[in-house]
PDB file of N, CA and C in Angstrom:
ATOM      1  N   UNK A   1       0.814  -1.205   0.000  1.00  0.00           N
ATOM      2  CA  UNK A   1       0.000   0.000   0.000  1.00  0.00           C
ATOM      3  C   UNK A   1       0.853   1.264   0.000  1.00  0.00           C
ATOM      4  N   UNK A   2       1.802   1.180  -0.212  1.00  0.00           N
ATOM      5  CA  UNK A   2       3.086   2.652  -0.142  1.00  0.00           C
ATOM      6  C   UNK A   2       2.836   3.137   1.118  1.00  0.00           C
ATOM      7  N   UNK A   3       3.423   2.189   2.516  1.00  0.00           N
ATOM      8  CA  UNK A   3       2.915   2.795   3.741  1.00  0.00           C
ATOM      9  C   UNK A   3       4.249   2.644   4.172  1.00  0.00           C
ATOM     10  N   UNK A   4       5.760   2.768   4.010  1.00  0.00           N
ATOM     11  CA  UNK A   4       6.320   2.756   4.594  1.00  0.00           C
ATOM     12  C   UNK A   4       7.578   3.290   4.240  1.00  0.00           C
ATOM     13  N   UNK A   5       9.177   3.414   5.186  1.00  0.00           N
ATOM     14  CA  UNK A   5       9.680   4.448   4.552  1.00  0.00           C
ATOM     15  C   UNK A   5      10.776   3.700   3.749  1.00  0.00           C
ATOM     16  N   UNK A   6      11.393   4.339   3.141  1.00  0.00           N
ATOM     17  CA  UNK A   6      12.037   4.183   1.924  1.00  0.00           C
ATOM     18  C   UNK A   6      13.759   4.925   1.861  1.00  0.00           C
ATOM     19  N   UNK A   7      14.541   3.967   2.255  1.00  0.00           N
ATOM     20  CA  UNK A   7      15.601   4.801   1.893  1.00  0.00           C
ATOM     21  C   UNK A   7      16.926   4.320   0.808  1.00  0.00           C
ATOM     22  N   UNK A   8      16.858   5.181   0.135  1.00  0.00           N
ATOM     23  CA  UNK A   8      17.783   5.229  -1.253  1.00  0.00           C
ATOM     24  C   UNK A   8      19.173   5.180  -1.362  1.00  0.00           C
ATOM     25  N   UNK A   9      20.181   4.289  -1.664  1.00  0.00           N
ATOM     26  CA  UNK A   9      21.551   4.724  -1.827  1.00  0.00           C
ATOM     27  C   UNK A   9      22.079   4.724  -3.216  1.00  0.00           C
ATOM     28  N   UNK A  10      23.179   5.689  -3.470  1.00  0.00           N
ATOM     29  CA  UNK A  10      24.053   5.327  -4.862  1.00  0.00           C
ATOM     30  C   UNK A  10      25.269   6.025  -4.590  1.00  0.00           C
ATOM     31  N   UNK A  11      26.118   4.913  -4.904  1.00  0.00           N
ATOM     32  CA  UNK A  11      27.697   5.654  -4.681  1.00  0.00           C
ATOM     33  C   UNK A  11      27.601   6.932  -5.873  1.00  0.00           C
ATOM     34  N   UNK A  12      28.629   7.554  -5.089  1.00  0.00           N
ATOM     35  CA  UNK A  12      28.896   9.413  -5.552  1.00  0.00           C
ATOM     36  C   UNK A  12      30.559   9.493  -5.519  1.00  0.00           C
ATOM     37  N   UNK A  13      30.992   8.229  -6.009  1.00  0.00           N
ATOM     38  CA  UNK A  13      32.527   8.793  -6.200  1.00  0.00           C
ATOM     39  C   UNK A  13      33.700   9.232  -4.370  1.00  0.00           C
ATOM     40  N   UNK A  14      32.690   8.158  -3.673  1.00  0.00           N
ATOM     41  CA  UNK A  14      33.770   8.510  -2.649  1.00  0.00           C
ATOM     42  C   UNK A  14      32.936   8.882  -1.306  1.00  0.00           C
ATOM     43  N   UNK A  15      31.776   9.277  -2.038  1.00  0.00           N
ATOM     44  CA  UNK A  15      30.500  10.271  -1.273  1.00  0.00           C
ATOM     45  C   UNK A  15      29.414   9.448  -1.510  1.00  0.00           C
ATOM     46  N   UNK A  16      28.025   9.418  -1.045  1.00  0.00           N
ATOM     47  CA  UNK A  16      26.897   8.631  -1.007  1.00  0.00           C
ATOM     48  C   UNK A  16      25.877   9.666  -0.975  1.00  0.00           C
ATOM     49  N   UNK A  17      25.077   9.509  -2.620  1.00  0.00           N
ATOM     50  CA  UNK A  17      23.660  10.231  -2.555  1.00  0.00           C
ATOM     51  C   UNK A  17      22.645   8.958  -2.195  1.00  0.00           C
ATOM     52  N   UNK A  18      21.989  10.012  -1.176  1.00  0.00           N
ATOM     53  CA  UNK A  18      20.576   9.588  -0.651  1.00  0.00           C
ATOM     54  C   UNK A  18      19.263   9.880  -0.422  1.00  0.00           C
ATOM     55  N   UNK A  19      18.317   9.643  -1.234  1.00  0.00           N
ATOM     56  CA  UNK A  19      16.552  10.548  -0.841  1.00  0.00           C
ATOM     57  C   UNK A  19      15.868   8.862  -0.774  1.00  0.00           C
ATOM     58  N   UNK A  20      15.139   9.810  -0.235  1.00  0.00           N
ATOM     59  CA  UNK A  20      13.659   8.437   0.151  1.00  0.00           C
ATOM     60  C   UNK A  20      12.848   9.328   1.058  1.00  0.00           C
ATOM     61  N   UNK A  21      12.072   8.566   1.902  1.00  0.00           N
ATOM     62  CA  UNK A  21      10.916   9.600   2.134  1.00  0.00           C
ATOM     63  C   UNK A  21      10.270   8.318   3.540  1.00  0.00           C
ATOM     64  N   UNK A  22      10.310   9.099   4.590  1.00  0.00           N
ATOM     65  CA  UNK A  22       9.986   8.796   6.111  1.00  0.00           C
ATOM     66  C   UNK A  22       8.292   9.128   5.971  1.00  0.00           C
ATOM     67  N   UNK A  23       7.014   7.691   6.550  1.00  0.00           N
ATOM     68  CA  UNK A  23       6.054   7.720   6.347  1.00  0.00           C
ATOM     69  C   UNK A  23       6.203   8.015   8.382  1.00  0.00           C
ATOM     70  N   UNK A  24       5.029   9.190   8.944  1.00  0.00           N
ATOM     71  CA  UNK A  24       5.511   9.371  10.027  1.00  0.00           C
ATOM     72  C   UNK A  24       3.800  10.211  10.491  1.00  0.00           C
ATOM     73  N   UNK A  25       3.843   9.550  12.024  1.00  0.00           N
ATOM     74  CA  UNK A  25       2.643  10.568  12.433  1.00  0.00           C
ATOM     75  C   UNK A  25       3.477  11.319  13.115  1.00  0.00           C
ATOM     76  N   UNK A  26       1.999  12.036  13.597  1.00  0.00           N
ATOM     77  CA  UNK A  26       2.167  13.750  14.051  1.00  0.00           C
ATOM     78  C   UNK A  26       3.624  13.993  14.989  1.00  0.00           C
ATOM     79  N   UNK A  27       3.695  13.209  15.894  1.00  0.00           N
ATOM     80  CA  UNK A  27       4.232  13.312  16.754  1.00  0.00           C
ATOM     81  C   UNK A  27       5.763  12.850  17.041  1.00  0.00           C
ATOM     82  N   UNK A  28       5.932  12.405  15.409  1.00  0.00           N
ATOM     83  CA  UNK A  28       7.063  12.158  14.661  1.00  0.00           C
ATOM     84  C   UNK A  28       7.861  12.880  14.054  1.00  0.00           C
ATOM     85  N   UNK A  29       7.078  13.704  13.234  1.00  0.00           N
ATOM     86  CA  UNK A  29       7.421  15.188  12.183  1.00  0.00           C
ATOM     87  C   UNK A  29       8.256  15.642  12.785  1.00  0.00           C
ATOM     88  N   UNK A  30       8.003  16.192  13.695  1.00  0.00           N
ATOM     89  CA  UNK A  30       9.226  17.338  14.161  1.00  0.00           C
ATOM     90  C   UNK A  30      10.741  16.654  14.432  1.00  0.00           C
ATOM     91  N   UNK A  31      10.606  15.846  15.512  1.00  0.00           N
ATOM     92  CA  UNK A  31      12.073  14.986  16.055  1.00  0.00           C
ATOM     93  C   UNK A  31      12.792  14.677  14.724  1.00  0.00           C
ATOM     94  N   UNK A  32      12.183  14.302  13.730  1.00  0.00           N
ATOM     95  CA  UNK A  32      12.886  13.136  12.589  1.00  0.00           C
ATOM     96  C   UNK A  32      13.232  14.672  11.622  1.00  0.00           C
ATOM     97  N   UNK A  33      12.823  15.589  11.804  1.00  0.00           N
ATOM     98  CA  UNK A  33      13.252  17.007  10.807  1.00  0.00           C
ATOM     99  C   UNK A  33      14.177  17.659  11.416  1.00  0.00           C
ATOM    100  N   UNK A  34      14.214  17.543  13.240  1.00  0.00           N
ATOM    101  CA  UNK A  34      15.711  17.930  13.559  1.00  0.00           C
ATOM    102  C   UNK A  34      16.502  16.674  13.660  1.00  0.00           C
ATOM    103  N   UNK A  35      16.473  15.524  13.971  1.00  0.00           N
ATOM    104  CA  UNK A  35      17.616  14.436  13.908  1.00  0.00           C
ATOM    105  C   UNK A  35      18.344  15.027  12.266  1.00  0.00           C
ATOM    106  N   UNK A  36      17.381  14.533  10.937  1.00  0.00           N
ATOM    107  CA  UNK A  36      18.147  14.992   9.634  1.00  0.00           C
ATOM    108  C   UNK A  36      18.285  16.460   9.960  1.00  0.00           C
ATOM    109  N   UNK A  37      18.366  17.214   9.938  1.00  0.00           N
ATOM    110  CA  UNK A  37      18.843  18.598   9.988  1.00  0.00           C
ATOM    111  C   UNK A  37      20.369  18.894  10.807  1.00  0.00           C
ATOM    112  N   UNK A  38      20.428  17.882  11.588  1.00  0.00           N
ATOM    113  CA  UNK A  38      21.244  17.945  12.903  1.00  0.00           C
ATOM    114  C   UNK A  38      22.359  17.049  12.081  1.00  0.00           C
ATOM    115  N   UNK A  39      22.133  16.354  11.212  1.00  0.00           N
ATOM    116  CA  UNK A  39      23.032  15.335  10.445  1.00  0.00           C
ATOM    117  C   UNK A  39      23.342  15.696   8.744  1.00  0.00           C
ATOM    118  N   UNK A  40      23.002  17.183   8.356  1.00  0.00           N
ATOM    119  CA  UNK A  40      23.052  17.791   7.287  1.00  0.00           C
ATOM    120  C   UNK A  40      22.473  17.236   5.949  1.00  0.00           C
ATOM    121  N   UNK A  41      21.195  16.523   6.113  1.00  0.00           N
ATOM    122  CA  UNK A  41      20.566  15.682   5.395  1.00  0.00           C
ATOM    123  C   UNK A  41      19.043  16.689   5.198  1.00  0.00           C
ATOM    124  N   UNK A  42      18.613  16.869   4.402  1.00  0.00           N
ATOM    125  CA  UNK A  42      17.714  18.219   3.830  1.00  0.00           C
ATOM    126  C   UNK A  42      16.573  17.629   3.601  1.00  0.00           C
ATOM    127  N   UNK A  43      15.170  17.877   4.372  1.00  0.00           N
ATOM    128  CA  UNK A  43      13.965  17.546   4.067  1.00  0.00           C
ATOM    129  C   UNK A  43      13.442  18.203   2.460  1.00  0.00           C
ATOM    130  N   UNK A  44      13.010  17.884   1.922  1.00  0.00           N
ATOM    131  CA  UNK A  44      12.675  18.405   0.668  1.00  0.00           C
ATOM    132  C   UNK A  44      11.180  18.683   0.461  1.00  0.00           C
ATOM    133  N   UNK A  45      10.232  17.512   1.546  1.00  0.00           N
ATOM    134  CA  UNK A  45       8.781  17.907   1.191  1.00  0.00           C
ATOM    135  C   UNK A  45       8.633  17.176   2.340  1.00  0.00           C
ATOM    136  N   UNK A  46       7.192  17.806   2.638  1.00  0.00           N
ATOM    137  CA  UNK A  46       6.650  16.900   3.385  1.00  0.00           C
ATOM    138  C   UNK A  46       4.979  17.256   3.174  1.00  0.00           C
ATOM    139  N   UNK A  47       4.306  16.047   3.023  1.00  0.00           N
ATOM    140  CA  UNK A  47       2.943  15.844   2.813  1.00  0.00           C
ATOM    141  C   UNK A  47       2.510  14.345   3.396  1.00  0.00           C
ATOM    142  N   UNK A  48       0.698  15.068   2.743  1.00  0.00           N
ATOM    143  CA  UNK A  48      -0.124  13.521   3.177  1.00  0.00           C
ATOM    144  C   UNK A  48      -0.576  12.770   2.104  1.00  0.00           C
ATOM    145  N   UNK A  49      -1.404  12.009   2.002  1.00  0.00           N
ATOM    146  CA  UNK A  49      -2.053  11.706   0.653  1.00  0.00           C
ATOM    147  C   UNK A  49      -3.566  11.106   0.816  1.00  0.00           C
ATOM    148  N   UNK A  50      -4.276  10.806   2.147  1.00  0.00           N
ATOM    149  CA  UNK A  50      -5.378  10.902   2.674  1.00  0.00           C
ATOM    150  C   UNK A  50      -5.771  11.522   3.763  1.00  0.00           C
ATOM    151  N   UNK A  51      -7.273  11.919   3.535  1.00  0.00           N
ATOM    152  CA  UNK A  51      -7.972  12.691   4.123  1.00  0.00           C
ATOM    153  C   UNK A  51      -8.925  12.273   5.863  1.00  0.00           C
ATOM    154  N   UNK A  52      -9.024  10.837   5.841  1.00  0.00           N
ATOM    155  CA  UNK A  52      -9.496  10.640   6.688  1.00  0.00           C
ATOM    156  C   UNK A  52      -8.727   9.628   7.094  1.00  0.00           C
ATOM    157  N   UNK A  53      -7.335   9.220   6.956  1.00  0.00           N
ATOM    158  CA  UNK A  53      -6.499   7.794   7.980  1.00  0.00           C
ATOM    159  C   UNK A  53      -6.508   8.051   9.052  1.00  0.00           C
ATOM    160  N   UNK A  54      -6.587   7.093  10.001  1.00  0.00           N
ATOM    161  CA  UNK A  54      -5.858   6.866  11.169  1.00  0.00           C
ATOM    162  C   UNK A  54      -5.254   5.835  11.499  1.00  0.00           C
ATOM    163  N   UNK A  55      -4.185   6.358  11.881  1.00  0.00           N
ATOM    164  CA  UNK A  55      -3.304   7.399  12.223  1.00  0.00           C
ATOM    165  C   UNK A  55      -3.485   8.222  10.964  1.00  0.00           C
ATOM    166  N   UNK A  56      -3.279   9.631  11.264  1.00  0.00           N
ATOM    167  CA  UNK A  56      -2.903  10.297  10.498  1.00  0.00           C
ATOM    168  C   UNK A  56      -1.541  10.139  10.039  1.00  0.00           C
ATOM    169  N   UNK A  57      -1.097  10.026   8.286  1.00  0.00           N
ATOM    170  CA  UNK A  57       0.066  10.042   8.454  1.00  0.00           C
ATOM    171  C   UNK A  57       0.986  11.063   7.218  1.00  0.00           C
ATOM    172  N   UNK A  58       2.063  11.369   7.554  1.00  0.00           N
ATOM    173  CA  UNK A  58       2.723  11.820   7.148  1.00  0.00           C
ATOM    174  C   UNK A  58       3.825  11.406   6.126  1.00  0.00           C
ATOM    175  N   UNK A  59       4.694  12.142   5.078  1.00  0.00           N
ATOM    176  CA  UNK A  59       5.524  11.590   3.900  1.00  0.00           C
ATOM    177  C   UNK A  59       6.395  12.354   3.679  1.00  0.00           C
ATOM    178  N   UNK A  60       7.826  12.494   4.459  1.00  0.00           N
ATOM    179  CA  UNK A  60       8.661  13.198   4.467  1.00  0.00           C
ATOM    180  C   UNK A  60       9.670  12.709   3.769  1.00  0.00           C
ATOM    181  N   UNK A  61      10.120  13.266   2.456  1.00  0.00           N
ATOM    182  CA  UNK A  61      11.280  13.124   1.512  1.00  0.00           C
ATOM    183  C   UNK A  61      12.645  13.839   1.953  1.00  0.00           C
ATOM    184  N   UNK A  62      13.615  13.368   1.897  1.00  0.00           N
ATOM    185  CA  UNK A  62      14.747  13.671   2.139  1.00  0.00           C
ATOM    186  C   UNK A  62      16.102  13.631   1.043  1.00  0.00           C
ATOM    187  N   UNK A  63      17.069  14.317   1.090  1.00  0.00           N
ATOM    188  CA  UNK A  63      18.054  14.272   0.197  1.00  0.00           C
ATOM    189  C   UNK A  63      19.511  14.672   0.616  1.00  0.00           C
ATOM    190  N   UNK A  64      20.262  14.172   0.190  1.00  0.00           N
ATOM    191  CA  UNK A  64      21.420  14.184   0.839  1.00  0.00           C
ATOM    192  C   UNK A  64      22.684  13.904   0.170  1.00  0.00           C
ATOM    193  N   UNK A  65      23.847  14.785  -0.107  1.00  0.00           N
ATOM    194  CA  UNK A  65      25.249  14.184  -0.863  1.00  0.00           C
ATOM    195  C   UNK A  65      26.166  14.131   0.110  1.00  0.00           C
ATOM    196  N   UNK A  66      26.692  13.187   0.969  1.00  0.00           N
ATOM    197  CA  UNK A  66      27.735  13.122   2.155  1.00  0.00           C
ATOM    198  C   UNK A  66      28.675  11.970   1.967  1.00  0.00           C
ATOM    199  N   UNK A  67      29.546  11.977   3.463  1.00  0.00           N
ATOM    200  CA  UNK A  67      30.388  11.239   3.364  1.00  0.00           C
ATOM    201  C   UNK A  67      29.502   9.652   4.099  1.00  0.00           C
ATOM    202  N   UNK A  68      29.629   8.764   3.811  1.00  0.00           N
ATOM    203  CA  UNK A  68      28.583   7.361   4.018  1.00  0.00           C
ATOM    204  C   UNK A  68      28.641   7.259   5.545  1.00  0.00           C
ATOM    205  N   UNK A  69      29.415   7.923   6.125  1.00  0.00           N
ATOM    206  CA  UNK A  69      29.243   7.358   7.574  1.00  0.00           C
ATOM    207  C   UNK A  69      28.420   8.486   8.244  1.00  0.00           C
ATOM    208  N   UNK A  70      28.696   9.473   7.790  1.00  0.00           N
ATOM    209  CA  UNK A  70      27.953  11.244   7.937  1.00  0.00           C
ATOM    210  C   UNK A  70      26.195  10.410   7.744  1.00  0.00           C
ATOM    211  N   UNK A  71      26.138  10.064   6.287  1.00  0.00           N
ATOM    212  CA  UNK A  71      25.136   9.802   6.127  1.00  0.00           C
ATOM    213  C   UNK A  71      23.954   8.773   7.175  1.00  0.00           C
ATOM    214  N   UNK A  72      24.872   7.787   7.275  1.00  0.00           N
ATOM    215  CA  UNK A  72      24.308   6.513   7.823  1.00  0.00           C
ATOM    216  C   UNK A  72      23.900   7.073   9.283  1.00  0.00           C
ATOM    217  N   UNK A  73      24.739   7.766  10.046  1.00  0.00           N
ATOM    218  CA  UNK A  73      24.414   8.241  11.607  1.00  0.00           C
ATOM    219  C   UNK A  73      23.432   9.309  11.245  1.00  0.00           C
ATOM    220  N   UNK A  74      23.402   9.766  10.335  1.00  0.00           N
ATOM    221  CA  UNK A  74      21.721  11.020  10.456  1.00  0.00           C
ATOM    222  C   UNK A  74      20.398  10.236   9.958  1.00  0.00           C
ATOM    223  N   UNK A  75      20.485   9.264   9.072  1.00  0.00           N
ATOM    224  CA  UNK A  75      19.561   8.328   8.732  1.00  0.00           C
ATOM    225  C   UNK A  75      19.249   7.233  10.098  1.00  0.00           C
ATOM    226  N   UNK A  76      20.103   7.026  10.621  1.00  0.00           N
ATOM    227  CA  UNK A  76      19.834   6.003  11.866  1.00  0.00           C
ATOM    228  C   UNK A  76      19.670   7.114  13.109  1.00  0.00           C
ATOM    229  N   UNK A  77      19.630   7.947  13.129  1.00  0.00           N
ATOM    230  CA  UNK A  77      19.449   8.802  14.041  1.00  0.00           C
ATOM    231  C   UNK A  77      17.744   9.810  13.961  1.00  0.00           C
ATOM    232  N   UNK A  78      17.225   9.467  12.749  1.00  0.00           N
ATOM    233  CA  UNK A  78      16.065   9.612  12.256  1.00  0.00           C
ATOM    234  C   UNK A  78      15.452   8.559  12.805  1.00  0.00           C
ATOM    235  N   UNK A  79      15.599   7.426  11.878  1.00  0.00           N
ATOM    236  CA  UNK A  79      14.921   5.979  12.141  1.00  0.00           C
ATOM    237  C   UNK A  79      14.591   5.655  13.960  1.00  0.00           C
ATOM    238  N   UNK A  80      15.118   6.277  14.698  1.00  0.00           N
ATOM    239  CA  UNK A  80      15.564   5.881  16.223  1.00  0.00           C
ATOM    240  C   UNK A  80      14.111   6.376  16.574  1.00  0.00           C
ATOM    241  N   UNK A  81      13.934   8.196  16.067  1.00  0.00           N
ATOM    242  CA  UNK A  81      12.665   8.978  16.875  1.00  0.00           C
ATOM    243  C   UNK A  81      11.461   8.156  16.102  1.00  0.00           C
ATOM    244  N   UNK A  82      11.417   7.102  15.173  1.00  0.00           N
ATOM    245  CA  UNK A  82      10.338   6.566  14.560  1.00  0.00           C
ATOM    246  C   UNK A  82       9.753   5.728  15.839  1.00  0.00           C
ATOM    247  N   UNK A  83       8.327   5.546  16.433  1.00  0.00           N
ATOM    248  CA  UNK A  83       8.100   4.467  17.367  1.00  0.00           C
ATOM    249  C   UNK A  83       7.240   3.313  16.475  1.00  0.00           C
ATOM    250  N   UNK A  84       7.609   2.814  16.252  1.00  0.00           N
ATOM    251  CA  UNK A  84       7.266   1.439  15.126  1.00  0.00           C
ATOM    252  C   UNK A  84       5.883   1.220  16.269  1.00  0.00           C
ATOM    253  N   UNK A  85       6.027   0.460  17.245  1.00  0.00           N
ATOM    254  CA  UNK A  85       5.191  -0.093  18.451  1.00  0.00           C
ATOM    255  C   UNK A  85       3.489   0.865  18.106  1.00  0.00           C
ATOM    256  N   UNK A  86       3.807   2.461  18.230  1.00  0.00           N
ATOM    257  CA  UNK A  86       3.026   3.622  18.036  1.00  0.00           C
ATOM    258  C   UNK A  86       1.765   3.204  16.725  1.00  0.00           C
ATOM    259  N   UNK A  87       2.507   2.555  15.715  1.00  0.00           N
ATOM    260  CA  UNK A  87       1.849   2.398  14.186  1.00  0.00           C
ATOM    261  C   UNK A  87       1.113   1.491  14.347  1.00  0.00           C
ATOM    262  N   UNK A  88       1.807   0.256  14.734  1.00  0.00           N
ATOM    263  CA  UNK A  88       1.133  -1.121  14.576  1.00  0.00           C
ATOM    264  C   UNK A  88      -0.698  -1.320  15.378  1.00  0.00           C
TER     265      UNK A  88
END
C-alpha cells in the first residue's frame, strides 16, 4: 500500500547520494526534521495523501550528498525517533 519508509543509496565517487521519504505521524514530524537537519541531510517535502487515515500520516522526503558514515548516523538517528510499536 506505499505505507512505509524508503531509503535510497548510490555511490557518488567517494561520497553517497541519498533521498527516500519517512512515512511518520504527528508526533514524529518534528524529532525526525531535527535528527536529519542535525546530520546535514535536507527535508525536501513533506505531505499527506489521505484525508481521513488513522493514524494520520505523514511523507517526508529527504536528500542528501555526504560522506557514508555522515550519512548513515543522520539516517539512523532519524529511524531511532520513529516508534514502530506507536503504528502497529
Amino acid at each position: 500500500m506505499g505505507l512505509q519508509t524508503a531509503l535510497n543509496f548510490q555511490d557518488a565517487g567517494g561520497k553517497v547520494a541519498s533521498t527516500g521519504d519517512f512515512v511518520l505521524i504527528a508526533s514524529e514530524v518534528n524529532v525526525v526534521i531535527r535528527a536529519l537537519h542535525q546530520h546535514g541531510i535536507t527535508v525536501t517535502a513533506l505531505h499527506n495523501h489521505m484525508l481521513d487515515d488513522s493514524p494520520h500520516l505523514f511523507f517526508m522526503h529527504y536528500w542528501v550528498l555526504d560522506d557514508p558514515a555522515r550519512v548513515g548516523e543522520g539516517l539512523k538517528a532519524a529511524l531511532t525517533e520513529i516508534n514502530l510499536k506507536k503504528q502497529q
